[in-house]
Protein backbone atom coordinates (compact mmCIF):
# COMPACT_ATOMS: atom_id res chain seq x y z
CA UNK A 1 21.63 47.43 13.14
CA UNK A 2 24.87 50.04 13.19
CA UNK A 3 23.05 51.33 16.43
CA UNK A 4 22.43 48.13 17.80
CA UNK A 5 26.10 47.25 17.61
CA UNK A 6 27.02 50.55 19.20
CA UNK A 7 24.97 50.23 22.20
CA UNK A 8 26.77 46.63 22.39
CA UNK A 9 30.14 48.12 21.75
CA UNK A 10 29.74 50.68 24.00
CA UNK A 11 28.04 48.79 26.89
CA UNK A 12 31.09 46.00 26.29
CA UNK A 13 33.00 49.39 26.70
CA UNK A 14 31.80 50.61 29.99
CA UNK A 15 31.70 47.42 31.55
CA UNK A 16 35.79 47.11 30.68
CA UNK A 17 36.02 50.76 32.49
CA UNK A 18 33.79 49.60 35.57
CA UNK A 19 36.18 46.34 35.61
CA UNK A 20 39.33 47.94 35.29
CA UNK A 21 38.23 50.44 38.18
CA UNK A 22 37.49 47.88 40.37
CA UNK A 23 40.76 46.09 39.60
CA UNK A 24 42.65 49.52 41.22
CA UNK A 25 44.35 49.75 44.90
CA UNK A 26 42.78 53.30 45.46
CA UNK A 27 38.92 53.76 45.49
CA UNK A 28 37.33 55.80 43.79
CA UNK A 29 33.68 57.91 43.68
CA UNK A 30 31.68 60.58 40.67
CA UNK A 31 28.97 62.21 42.21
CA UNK A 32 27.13 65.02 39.73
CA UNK A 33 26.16 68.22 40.10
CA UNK A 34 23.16 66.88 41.46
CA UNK A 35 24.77 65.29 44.40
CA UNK A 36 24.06 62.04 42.99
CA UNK A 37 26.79 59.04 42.86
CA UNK A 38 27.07 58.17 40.01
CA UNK A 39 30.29 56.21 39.96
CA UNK A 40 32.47 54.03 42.34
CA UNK A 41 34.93 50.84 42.30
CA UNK A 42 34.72 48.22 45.01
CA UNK A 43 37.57 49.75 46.82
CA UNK A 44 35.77 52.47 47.49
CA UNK A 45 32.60 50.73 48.59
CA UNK A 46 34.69 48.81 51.31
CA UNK A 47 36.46 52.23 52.34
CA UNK A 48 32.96 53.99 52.88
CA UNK A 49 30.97 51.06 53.68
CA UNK A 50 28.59 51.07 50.65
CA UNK A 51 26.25 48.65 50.85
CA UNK A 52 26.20 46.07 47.71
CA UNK A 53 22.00 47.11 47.39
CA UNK A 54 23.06 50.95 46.81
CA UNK A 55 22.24 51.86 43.49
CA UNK A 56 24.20 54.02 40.89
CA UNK A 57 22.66 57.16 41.14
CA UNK A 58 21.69 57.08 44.39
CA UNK A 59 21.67 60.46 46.19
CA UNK A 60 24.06 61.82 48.87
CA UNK A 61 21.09 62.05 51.52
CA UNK A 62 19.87 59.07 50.40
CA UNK A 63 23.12 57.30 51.69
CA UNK A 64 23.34 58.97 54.24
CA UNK A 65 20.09 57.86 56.06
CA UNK A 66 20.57 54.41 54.69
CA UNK A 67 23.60 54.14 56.45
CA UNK A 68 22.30 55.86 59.38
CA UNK A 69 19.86 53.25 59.81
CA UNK A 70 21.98 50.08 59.41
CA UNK A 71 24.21 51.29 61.71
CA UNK A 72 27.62 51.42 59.55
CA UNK A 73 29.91 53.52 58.92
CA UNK A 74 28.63 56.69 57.61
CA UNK A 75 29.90 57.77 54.16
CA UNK A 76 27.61 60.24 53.49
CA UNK A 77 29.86 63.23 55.80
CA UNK A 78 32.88 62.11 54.01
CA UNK A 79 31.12 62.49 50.60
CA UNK A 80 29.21 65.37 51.73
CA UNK A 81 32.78 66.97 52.35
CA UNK A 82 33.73 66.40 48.89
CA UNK A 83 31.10 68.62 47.39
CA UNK A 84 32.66 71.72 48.60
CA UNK A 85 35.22 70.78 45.85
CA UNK A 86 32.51 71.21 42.78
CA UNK A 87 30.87 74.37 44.80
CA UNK A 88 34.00 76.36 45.19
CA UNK A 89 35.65 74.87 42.32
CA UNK A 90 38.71 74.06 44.00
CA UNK A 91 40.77 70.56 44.85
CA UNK A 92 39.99 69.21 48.43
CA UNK A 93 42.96 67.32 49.94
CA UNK A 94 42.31 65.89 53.74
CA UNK A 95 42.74 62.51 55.52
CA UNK A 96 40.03 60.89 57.04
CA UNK A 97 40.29 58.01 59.88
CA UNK A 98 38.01 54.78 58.64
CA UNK A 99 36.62 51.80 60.36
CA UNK A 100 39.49 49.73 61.29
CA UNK A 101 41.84 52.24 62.67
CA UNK A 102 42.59 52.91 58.63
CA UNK A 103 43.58 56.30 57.53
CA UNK A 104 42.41 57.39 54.10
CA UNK A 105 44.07 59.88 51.84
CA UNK A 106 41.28 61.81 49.81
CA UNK A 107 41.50 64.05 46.75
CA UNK A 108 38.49 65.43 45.44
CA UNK A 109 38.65 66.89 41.90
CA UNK A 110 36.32 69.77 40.59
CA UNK A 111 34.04 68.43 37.31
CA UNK A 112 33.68 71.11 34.79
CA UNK A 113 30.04 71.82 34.46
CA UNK A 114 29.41 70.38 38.23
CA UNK A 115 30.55 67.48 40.09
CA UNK A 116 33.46 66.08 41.59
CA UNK A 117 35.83 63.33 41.23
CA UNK A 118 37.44 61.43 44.25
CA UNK A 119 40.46 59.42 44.66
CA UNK A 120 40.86 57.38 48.44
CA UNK A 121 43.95 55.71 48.85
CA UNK A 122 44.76 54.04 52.11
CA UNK A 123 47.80 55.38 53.61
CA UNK A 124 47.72 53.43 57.08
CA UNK A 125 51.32 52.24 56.71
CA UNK A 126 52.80 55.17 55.54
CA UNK A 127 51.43 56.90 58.91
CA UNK A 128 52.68 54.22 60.70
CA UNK A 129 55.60 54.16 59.01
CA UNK A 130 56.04 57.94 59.80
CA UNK A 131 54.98 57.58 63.32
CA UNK A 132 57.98 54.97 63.39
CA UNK A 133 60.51 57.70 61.89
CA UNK A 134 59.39 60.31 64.12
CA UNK A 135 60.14 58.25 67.13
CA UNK A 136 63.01 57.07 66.18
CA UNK A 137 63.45 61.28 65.99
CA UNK A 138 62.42 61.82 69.25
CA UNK A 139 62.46 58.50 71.08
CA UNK A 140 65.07 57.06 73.25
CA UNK A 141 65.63 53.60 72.13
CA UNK A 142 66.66 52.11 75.60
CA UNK A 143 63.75 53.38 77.93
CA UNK A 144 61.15 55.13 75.27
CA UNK A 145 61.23 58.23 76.94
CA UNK A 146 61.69 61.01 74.85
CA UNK A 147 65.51 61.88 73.50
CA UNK A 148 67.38 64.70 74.74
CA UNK A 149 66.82 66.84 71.31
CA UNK A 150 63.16 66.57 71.76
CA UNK A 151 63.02 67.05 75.87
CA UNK A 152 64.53 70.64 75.28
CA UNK A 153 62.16 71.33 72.21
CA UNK A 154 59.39 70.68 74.54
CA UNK A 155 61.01 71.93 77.42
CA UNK A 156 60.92 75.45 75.48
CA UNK A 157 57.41 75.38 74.48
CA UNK A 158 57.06 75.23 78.40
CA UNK A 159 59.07 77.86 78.92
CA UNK A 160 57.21 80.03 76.50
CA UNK A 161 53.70 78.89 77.91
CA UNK A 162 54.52 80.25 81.37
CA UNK A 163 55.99 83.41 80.09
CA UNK A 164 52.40 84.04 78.35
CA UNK A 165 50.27 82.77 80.60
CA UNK A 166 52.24 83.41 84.24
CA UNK A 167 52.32 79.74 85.59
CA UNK A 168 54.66 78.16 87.41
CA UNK A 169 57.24 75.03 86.25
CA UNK A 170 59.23 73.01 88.37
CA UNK A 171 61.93 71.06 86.81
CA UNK A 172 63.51 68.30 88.20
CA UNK A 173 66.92 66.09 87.56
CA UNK A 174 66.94 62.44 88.34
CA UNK A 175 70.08 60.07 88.70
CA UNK A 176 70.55 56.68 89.19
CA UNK A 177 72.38 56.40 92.43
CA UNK A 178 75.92 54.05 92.20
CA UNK A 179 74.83 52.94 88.33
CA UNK A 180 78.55 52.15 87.41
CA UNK A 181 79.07 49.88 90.32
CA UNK A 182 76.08 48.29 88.85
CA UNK A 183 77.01 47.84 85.21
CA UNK A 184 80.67 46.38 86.89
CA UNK A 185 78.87 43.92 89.15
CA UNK A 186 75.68 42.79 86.93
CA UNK A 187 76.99 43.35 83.26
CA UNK A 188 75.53 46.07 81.09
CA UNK A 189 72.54 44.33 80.27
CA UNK A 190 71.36 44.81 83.51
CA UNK A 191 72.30 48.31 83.64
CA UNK A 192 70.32 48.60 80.70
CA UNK A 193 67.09 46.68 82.53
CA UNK A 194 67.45 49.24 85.51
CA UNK A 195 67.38 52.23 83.37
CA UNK A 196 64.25 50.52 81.75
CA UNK A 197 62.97 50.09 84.85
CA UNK A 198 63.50 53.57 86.05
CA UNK A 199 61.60 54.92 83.20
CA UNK A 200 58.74 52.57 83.63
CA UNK A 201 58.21 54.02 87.62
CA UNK A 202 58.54 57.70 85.57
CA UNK A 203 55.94 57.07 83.57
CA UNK A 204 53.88 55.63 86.38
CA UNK A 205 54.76 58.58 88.50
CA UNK A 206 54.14 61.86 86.56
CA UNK A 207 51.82 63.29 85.23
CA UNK A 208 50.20 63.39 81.50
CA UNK A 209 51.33 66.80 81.11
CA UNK A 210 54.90 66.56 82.77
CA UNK A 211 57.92 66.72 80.32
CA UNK A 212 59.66 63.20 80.82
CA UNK A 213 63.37 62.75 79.16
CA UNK A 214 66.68 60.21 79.03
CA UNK A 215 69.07 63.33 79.10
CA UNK A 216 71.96 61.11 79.21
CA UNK A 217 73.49 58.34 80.83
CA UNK A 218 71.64 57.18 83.85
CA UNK A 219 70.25 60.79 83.84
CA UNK A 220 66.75 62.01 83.35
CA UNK A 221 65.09 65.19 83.57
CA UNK A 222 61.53 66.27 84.11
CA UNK A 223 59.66 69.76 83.16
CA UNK A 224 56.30 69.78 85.46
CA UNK A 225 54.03 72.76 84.70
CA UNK A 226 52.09 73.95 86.94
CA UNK A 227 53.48 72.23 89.55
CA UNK A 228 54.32 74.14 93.18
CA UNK A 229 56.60 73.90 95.32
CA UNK A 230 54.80 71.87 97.46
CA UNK A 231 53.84 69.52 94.87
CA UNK A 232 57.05 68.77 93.08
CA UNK A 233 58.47 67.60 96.43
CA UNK A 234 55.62 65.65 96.63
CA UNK A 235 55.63 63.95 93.54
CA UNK A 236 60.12 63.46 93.80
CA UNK A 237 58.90 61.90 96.93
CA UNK A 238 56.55 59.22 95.11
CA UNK A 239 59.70 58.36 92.65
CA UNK A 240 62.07 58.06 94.93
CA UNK A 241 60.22 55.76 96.87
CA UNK A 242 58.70 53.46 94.11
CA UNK A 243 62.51 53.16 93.17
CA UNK A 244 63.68 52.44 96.30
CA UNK A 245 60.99 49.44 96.20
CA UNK A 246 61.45 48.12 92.67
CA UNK A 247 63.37 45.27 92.05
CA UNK A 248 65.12 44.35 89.00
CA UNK A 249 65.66 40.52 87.64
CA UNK A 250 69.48 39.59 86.40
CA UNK A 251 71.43 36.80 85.81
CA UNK A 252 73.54 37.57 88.90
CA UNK A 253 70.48 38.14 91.26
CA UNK A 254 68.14 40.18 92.09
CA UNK A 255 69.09 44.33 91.85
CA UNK A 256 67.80 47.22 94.11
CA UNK A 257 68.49 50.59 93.09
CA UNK A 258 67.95 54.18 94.33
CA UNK A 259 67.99 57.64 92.68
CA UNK A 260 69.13 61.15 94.09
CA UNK A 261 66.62 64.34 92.82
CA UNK A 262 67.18 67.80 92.17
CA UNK A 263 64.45 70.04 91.62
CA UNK A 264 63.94 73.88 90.94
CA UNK A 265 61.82 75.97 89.84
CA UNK A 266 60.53 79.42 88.05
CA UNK A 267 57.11 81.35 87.71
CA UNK A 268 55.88 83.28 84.38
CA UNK A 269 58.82 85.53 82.96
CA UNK A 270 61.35 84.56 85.31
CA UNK A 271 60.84 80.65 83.68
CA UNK A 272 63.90 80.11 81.47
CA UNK A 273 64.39 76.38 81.31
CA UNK A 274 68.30 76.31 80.49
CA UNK A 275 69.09 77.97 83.94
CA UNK A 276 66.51 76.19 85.48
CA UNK A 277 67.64 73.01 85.11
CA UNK A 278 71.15 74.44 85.78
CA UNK A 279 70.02 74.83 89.39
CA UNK A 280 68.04 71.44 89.50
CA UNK A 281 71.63 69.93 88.48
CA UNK A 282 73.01 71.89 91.26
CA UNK A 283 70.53 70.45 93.78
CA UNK A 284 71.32 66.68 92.23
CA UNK A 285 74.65 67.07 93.19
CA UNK A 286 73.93 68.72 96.60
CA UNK A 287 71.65 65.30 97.21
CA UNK A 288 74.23 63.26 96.16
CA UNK A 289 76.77 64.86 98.65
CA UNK A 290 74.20 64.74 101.62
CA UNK A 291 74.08 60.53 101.00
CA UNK A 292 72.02 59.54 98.04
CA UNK A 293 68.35 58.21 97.42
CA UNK A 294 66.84 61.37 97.95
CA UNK A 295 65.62 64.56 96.48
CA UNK A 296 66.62 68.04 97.03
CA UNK A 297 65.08 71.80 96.51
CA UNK A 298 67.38 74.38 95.01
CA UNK A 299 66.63 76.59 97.95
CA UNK A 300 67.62 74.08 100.29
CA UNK A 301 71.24 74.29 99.31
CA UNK A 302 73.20 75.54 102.27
């Protein structure tokens, strides 16, 4: 009878433990040093995609082509993955992205004798809470271009790039042609919608890998590797015209709005963006002088 009431005790036990585990935020998996689970809460069941019919003790491969078959997500890799904790009998700490655009934090736990233990705690917000912090870093708040901080951080990884590797980079300055008279006739609301507007034909215009910046003002610069001569004028060409077209809503009527371009540019160990975009200021100005709404080559200065 003492034994009976044991098992009873202890079953009552373990069914308390299994509760209480479900009851947690995190999820949470045993597998043996058999490869067998042998453990896990409902969280993690949901985060892996478990199915309810999986039995304790079921083994890794065993998952693995269940899930392979139903066609859901697959937690055998991510559980696989954990077993280099028990063979090398150290901690595993990585993040793994989950069904749902959910990122999981996961901790897996060396058993003495074999085995491994495995936290998984969902840390989606706190990525996108990061995300958020970093761009408010590195992100102009006006036009979401990158900030001027974080143009010239990238600006020098350029720089470095085409000193290894021997490419070319053209840089180029952009202004908003007349942009006080603007603010004084339309308010600065609508100064603000024009700068918006600006960035949105930037982003339309360059490229992926082009450098795009608010480096002050009504002023934006541009790093384009890679990009010739040729090209850059090309592309200054496509943005000053798109601008010249676009049309911006205000209270006051309708706004039209040009820019004036400078551009320069260096090749492999010559690139060093500070005097680069010294010239490509230079040029602004020169285009500026010579009337406005257009763009202007370094070399073309007189």
């Amino acid at each position: 009878m003492a034994e009976t009431n044991s098992d009873i005790v202890a079953q009552e036990n373990w069914e308390l433990i299994i509760e209480s585990l479900d009851r947690l935020s995190e999820g949470i998996t045993i597998i043996d040093s058999n490869d067998k689970l042998v453990l896990y809460n409902m969280r993690a069941a949901e985060y892996l995609g478990i199915a309810d019919d999986i039995n304790v003790g079921a083994s890794l491969n065993e998952l693995v082509g269940i899930q392979e078959k139903d066609g859901k997500v697959d937690p055998g890799s991510l559980l696989m993955q954990q077993l280099d904790a028990s063979r090398e009998n150290k901690p595993q700490f990585f993040e793994r992205e989950i069904e749902g655009d959910r990122i999981l934090s996961v901790r897996a736990n060396p058993i003495p004798g074999g085995g491994v233990i495995t936290l998984y705690t969902d840390i989606t917000e706190r990525k996108a809470f990061e995300r958020r912090l970093i761009g408010m870093a590195t992100r102009d708040e006006l036009t979401g271009l990158i900030n001027r901080r974080e143009f010239f951080t990238l600006a020098h990884h350029e720089e470095e790039r085409a000193k290894r590797e021997g490419h070319i980079v053209s840089v180029m300055m952009v202004d908003a042609d007349y942009f006080k008279k603007i603010n004084d006739t339309y308010g600065h609301a609508a100064g603000d919608d024009v700068l918006r507007n600006l960035a949105d034909n930037c982003r339309s215009i360059f490229r992926k890998t082009d450098v795009v910046g608010r480096y002050g003002g009504e002023e934006f610069s541009v790093i384009l590797p890679g990009a010739q001569v040729d090209m850059a004028k090309v592309i200054a060409e496509r943005l000053r015209k798109a601008v010249e077209e676009s049309v911006v809503k205000s209270d006051k009527g309708d706004i039209t709005y040009t820019v004036s371009i400078g551009i320069a540019s260096d090749i492999g160990r010559e690139v060093k963006i500070e005097e680069i975009l010294d010239r490509a200021d230079r040029a602004l100005y020169t285009a500026k002088a010579q009337g406005r709404n257009r763009a202007i080559f370094d070399t073309e200065i007189p």
